[in-house]
Protein backbone atom coordinates (compact mmCIF):
# COMPACT_ATOMS: atom_id res chain seq x y z
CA UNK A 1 147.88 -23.25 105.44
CA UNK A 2 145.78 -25.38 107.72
CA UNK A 3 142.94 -24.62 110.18
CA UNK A 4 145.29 -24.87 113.50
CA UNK A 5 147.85 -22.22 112.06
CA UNK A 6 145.10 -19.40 111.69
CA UNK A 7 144.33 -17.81 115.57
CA UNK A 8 141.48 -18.15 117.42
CA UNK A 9 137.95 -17.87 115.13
CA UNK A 10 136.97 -21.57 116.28
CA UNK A 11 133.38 -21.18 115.49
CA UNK A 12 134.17 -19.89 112.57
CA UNK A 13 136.28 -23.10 111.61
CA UNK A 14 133.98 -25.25 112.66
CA UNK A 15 131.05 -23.72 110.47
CA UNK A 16 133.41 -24.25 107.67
CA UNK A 17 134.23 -27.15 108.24
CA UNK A 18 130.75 -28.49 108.46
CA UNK A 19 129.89 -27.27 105.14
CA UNK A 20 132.52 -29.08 103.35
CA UNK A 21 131.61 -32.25 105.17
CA UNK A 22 128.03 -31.98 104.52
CA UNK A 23 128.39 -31.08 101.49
CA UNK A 24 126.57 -27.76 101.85
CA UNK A 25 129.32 -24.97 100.78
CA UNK A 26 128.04 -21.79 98.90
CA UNK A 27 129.18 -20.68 96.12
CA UNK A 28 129.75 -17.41 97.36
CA UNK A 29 130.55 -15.91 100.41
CA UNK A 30 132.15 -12.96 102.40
CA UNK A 31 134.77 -13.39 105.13
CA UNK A 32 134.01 -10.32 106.58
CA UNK A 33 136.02 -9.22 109.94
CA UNK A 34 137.73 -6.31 111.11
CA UNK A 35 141.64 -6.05 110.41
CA UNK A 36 143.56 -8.90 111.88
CA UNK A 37 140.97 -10.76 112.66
CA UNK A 38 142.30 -13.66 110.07
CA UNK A 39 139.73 -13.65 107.36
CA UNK A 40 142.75 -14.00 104.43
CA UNK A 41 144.22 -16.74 106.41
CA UNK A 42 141.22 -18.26 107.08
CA UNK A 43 139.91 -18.43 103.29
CA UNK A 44 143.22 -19.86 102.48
CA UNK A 45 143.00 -22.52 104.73
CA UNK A 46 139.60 -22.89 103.75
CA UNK A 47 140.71 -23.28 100.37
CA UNK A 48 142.98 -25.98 101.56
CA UNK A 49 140.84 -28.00 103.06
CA UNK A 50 138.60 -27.94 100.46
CA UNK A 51 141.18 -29.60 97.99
CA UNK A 52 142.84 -31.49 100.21
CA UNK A 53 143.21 -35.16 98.56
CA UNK A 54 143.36 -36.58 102.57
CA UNK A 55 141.52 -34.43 105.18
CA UNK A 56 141.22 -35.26 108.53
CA UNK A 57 138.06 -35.10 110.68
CA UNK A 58 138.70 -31.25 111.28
CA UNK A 59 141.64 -29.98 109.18
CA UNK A 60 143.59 -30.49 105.49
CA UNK A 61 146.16 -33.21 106.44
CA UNK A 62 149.17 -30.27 105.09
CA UNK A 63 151.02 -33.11 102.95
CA UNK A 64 149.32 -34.21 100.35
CA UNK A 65 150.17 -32.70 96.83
CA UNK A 66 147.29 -30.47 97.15
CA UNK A 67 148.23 -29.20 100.17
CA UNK A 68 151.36 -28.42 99.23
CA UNK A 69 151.01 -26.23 96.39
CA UNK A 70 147.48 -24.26 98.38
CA UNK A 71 150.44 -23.38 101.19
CA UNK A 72 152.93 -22.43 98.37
CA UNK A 73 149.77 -20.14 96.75
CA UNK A 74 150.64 -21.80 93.44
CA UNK A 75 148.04 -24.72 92.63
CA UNK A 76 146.07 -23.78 89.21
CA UNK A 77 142.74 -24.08 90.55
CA UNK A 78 143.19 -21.69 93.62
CA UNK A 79 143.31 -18.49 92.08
CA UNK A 80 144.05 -14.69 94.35
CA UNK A 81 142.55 -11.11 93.39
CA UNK A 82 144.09 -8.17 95.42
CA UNK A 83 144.13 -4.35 94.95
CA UNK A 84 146.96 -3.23 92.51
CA UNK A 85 148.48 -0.10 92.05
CA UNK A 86 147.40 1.14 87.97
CA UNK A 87 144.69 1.50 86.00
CA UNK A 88 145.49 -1.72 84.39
CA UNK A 89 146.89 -3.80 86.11
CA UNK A 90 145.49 -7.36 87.22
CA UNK A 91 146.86 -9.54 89.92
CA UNK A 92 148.80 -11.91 88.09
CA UNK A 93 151.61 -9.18 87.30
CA UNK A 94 152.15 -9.22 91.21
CA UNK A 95 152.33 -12.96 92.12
CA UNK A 96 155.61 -12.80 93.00
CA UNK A 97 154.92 -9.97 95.47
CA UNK A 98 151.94 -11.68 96.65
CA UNK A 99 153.68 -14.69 97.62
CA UNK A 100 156.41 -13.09 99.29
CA UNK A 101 154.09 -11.26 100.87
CA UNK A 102 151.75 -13.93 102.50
CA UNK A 103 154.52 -16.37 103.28
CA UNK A 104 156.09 -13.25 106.02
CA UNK A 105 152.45 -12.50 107.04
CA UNK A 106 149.65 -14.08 106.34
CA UNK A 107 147.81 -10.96 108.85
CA UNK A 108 148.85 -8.85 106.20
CA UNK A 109 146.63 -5.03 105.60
CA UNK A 110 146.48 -2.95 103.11
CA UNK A 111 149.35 -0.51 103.73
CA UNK A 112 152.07 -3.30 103.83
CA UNK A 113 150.71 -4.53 100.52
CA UNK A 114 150.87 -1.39 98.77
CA UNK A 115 154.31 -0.80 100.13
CA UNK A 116 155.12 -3.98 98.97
CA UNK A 117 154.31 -2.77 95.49
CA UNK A 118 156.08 0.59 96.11
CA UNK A 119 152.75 2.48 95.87
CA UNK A 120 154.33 5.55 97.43
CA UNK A 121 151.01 7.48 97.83
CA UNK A 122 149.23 5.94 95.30
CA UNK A 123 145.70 4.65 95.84
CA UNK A 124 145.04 0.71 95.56
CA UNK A 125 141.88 -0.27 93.90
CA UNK A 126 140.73 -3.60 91.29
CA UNK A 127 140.68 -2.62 88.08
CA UNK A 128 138.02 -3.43 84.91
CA UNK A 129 140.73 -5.57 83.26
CA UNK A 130 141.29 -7.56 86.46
CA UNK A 131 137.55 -8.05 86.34
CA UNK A 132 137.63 -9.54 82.78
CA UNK A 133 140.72 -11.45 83.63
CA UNK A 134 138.85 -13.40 86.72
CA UNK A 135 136.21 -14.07 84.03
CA UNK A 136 138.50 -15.71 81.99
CA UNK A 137 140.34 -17.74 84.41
CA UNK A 138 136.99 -19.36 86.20
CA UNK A 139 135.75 -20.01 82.14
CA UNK A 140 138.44 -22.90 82.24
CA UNK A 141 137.94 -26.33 83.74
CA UNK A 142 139.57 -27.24 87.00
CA UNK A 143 142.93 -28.15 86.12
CA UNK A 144 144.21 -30.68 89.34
CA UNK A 145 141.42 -30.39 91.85
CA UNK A 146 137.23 -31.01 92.82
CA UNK A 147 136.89 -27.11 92.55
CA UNK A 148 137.92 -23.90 91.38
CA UNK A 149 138.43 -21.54 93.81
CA UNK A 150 138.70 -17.90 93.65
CA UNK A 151 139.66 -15.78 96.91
CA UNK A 152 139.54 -12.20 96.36
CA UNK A 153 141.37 -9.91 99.34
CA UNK A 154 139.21 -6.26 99.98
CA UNK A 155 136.55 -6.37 97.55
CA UNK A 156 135.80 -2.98 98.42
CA UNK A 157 138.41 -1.70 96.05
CA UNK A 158 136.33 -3.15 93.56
CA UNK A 159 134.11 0.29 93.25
CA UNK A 160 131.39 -0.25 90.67
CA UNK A 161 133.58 -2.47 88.39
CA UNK A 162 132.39 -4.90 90.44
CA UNK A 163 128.93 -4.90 88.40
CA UNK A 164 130.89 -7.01 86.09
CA UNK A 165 131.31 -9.71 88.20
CA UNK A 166 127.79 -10.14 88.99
CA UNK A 167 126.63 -12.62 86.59
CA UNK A 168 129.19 -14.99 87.22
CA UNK A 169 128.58 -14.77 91.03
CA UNK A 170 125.01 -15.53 90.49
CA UNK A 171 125.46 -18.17 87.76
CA UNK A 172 129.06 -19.62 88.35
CA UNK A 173 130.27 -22.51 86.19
CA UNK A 174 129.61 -26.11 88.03
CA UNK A 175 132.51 -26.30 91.30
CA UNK A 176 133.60 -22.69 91.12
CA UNK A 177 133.51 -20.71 94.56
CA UNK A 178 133.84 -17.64 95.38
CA UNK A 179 135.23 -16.05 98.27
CA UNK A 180 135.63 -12.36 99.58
CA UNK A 181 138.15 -11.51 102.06
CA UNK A 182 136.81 -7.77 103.49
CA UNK A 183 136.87 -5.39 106.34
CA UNK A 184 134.50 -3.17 105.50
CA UNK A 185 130.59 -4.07 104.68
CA UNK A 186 129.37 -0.34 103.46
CA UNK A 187 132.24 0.06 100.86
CA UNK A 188 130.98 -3.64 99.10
CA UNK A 189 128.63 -3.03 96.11
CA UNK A 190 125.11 -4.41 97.59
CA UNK A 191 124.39 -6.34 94.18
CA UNK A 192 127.31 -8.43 95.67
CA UNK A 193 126.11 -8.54 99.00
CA UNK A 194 122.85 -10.03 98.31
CA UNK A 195 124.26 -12.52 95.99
CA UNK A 196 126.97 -13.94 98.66
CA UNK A 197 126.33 -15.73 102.29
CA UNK A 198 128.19 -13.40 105.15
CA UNK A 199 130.28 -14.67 107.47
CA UNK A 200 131.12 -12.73 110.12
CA UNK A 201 134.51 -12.31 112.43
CA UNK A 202 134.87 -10.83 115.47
CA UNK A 203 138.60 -9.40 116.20
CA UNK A 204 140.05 -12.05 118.19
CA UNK A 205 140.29 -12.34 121.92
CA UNK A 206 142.89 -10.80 124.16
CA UNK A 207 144.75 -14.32 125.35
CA UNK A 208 144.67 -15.70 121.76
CA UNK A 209 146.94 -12.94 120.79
CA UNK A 210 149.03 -13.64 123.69
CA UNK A 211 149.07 -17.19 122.88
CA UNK A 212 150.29 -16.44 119.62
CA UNK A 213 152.73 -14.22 120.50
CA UNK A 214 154.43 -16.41 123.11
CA UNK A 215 153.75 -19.84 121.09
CA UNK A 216 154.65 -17.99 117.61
CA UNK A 217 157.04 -15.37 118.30
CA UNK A 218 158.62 -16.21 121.31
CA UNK A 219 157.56 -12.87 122.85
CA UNK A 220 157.76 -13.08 126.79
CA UNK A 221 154.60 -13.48 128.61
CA UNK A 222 154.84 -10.06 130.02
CA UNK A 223 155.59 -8.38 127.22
CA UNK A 224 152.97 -10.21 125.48
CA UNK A 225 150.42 -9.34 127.33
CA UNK A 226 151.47 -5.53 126.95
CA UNK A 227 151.42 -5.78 123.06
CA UNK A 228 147.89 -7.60 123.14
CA UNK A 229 146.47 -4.86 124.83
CA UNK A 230 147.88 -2.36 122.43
CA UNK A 231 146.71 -4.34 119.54
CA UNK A 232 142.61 -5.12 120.71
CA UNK A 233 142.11 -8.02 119.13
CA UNK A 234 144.23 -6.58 115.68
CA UNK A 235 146.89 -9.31 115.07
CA UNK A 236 148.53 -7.44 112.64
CA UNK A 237 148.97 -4.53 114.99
CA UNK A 238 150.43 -6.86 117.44
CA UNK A 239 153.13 -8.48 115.01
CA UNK A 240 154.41 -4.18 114.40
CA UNK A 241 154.86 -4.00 118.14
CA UNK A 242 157.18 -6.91 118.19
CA UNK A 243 160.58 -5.38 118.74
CA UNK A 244 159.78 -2.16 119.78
CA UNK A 245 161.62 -0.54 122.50
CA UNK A 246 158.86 -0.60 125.46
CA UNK A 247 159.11 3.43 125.87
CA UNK A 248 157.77 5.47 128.82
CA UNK A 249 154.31 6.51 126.66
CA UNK A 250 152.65 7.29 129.66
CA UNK A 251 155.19 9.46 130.79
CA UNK A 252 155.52 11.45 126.72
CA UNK A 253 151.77 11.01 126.58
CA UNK A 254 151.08 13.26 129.77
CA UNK A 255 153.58 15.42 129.30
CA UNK A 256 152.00 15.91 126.09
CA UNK A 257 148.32 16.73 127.15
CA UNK A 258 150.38 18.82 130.13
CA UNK A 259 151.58 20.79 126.93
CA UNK A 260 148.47 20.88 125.28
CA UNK A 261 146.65 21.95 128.49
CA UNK A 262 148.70 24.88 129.30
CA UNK A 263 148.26 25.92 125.41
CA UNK A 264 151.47 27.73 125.35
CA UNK A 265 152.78 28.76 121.71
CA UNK A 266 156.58 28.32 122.59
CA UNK A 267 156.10 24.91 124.45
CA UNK A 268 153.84 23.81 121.89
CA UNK A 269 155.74 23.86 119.56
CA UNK A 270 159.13 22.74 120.67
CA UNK A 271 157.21 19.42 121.74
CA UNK A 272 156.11 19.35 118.19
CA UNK A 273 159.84 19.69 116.57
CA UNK A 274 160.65 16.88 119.32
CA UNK A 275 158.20 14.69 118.44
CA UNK A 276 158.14 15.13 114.59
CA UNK A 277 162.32 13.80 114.78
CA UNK A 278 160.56 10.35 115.93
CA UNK A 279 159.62 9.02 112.53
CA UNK A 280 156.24 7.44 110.91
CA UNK A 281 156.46 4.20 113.00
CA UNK A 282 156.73 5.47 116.19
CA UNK A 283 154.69 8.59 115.70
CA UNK A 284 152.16 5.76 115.08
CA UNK A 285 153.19 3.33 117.88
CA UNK A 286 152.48 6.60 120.41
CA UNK A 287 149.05 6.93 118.82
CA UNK A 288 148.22 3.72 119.12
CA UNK A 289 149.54 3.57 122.73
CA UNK A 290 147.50 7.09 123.05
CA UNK A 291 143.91 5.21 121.92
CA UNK A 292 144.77 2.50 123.81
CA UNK A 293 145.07 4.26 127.12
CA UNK A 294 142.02 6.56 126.46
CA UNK A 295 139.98 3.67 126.06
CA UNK A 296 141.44 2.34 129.51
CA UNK A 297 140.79 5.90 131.27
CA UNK A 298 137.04 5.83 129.50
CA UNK A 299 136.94 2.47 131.72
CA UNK A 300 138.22 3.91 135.01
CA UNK A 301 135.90 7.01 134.33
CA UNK A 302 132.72 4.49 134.16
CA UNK A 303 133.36 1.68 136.90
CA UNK A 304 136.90 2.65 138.42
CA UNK A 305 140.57 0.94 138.71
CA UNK A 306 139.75 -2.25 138.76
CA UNK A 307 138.94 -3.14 135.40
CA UNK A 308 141.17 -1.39 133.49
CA UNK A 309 144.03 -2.93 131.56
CA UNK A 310 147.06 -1.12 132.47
CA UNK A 311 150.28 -1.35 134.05
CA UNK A 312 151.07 -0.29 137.32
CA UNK A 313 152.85 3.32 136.39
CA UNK A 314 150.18 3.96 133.55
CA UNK A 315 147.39 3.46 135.94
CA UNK A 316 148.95 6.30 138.00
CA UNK A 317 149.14 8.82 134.99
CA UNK A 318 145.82 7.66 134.16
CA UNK A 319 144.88 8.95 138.25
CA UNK A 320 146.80 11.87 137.66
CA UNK A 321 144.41 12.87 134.54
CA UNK A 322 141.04 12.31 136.18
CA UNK A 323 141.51 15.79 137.25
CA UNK A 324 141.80 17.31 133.86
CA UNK A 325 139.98 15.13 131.28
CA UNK A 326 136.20 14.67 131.60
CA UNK A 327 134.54 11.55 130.00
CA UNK A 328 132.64 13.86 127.64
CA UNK A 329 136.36 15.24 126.23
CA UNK A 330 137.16 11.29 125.55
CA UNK A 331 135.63 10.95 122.40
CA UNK A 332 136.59 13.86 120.38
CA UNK A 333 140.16 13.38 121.52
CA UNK A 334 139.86 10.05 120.27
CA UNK A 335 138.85 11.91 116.91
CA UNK A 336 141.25 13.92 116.70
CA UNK A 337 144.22 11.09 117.29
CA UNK A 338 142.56 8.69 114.98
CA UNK A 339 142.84 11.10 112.40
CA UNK A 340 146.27 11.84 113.01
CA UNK A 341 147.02 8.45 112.67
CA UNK A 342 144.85 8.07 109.23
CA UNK A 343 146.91 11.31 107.63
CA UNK A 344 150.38 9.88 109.15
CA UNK A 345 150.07 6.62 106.81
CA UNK A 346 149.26 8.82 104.03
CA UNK A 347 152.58 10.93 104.74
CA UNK A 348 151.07 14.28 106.36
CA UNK A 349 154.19 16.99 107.48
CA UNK A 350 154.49 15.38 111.15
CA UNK A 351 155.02 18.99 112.42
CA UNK A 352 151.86 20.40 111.00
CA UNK A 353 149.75 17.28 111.59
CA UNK A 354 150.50 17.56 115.63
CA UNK A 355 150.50 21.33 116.14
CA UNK A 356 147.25 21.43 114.50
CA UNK A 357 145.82 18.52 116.71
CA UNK A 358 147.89 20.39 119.63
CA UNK A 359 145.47 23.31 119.11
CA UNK A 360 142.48 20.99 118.93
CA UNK A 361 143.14 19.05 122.01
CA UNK A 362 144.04 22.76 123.72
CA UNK A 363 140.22 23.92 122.49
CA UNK A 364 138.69 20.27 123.70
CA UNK A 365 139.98 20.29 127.67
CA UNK A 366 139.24 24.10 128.14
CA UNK A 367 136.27 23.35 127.01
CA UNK A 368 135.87 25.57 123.40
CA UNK A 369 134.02 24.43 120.36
């Protein structure tokens, strides 16, 4: 994977870049950005350039044997660490997986992975043995390349087995580097945190999305633009909404909060038995659709039409609702769907999950704590 294939982050890049050139690469450091943002892909390439046996004045040159086998994930001195599913299990019993995995979507999260692994509802996390394992493996001498190179994906499944690690991040044998690939700074140990340099992500911007999706995906400029503003700046989100039937949410979401309003037990709950026939996905795809358009309306509530990002029949729904929503009811609604969409990847009855958030929305725009 090269520089130009990962989207957007051109700062980013360009720090990186500089490093290697100068000669001025730490030993350890933290991709940190929210998810989709690129940080895997970006390490990767990283790594790439890194060994690359003829780099260019900004990029790996992507032919050289090095290249070759960092793209392919299988040179011996670039080695992966990933949450696995078992108390002890290290990464190298799911390489196969991983590869698989990265080659379809190098924007990959956490939930795909563990699916991948057929987790069902078990929790991911990096085990004690994968910590002595890493140990071992940077011990060894580089085998092909200038460095060895060790990119670990969500070190905050490391929980405090990640105390083992500490020495060798601090003292690492001569051309070993380190690099974490995370989402989320408060679940990383902080003796790892002070020992590694940060670099920070944004999620990427609106018309890099869109010029990934058309350039990439050969998703239509209109529609394009539709997913991107789904997905804010979350690649991977926009890569799920590929394919999916563009359905009337603004219609289903106001008939919805129409329902909810009202707070009548027999309408209630036949929505619910409607809506729970839908399936995970696109219980998740309305949810997403529903944030989405909440953040819009929070936009028309503060400085009016103009600004917001929606389509022509969703900006009238969104009209139709300054009536009945107040901009104080925005953000505990917005509770209550994230929430539904946290317990719908972890398999919650659909038809429980949304008559109890029903209720709660019912409580929130009459006003009742």
């Amino acid at each position: 994977m090269q520089f130009k294939d990962v989207i957007g982050q051109e700062k980013i890049k360009q720090r990186l870049i500089s490093s290697v050139k100068g000669g001025r690469m730490p030993h350890a450091q933290i991709f940190l950005g929210p998810q989709g943002s690129g940080n895997l892909s970006l390490a990767i390439a990283f790594a790439q350039f890194v060994l690359c046996e003829q780099p260019t004045e900004n990029d790996s040159c992507g032919t050289c044997r090095s290249c070759n086998k960092v793209g392919k994930l299988i040179h011996p001195d670039v080695h992966f660490s990933y949450p696995t599913v078992g108390s002890k299990m290290v990464s190298t019993h799911f390489l196969k997986q991983w590869r698989a995995s990265i080659a379809s979507n190098s924007y990959l999260e956490i939930n795909q992975w563990l699916q991948a692994l057929d987790a069902e509802n078990k929790q991911g996390n990096i085990t004690r043995d994968e910590c002595v394992d890493i140990i071992k493996k940077l011990s060894f001498k580089t085998f092909e390349g200038t460095h060895k190179i060790l990119i670990m994906w969500l070190p905050e499944y490391l929980g405090k087995e990640g105390n083992r690690l500490l020495k060798l991040i601090e003292e690492p044998p001569e051309n070993t580097l380190f690099i974490l690939v995370a989402e989320n700074q408060e679940l990383i140990l902080n003796t790892i945190l002070s020992r590694c340099q940060l670099l920070t992500m944004n999620k990427l911007k609106h018309e890099d999305i869109v010029h990934a999706l058309v350039a990439r995906k050969q998703v239509e400029e209109q529609e394009a633009q539709r997913i991107a503003f789904l997905a804010d700046g979350n690649f991977t989100e926009a890569l799920s909404l590929i394919g999916n039937a563009t359905n009337d949410n603004a219609t289903g979401f106001l008939k919805w909060f129409r329902v909810c309003y009202l707070g009548k037990a027999t309408e209630l709950v036949e929505w619910v038995d409607e809506f729970a026939k839908l399936g995970r996905e696109n219980q998740k795809q309305f949810l997403r659709y529903a944030l989405h358009f909440l953040r819009e309306y929070m936009v028309i509530k503060l400085v009016g039409d103009a600004k917001a990002r929606l389509q022509p029949n969703e900006l009238t729904t969104a009209q139709k609702m300054t009536k009945v929503i107040e901009y104080e009811q925005i953000e505990p609604i917005s509770t209550v769907l994230n929430n539904c969409f946290y317990y719908i990847e972890r398999n919650a009855h659909p038809k429980v999950l949304f008559l109890d958030a029903s209720i709660q929305i019912n409580k929130i725009l009459k006003g009742k704590k």
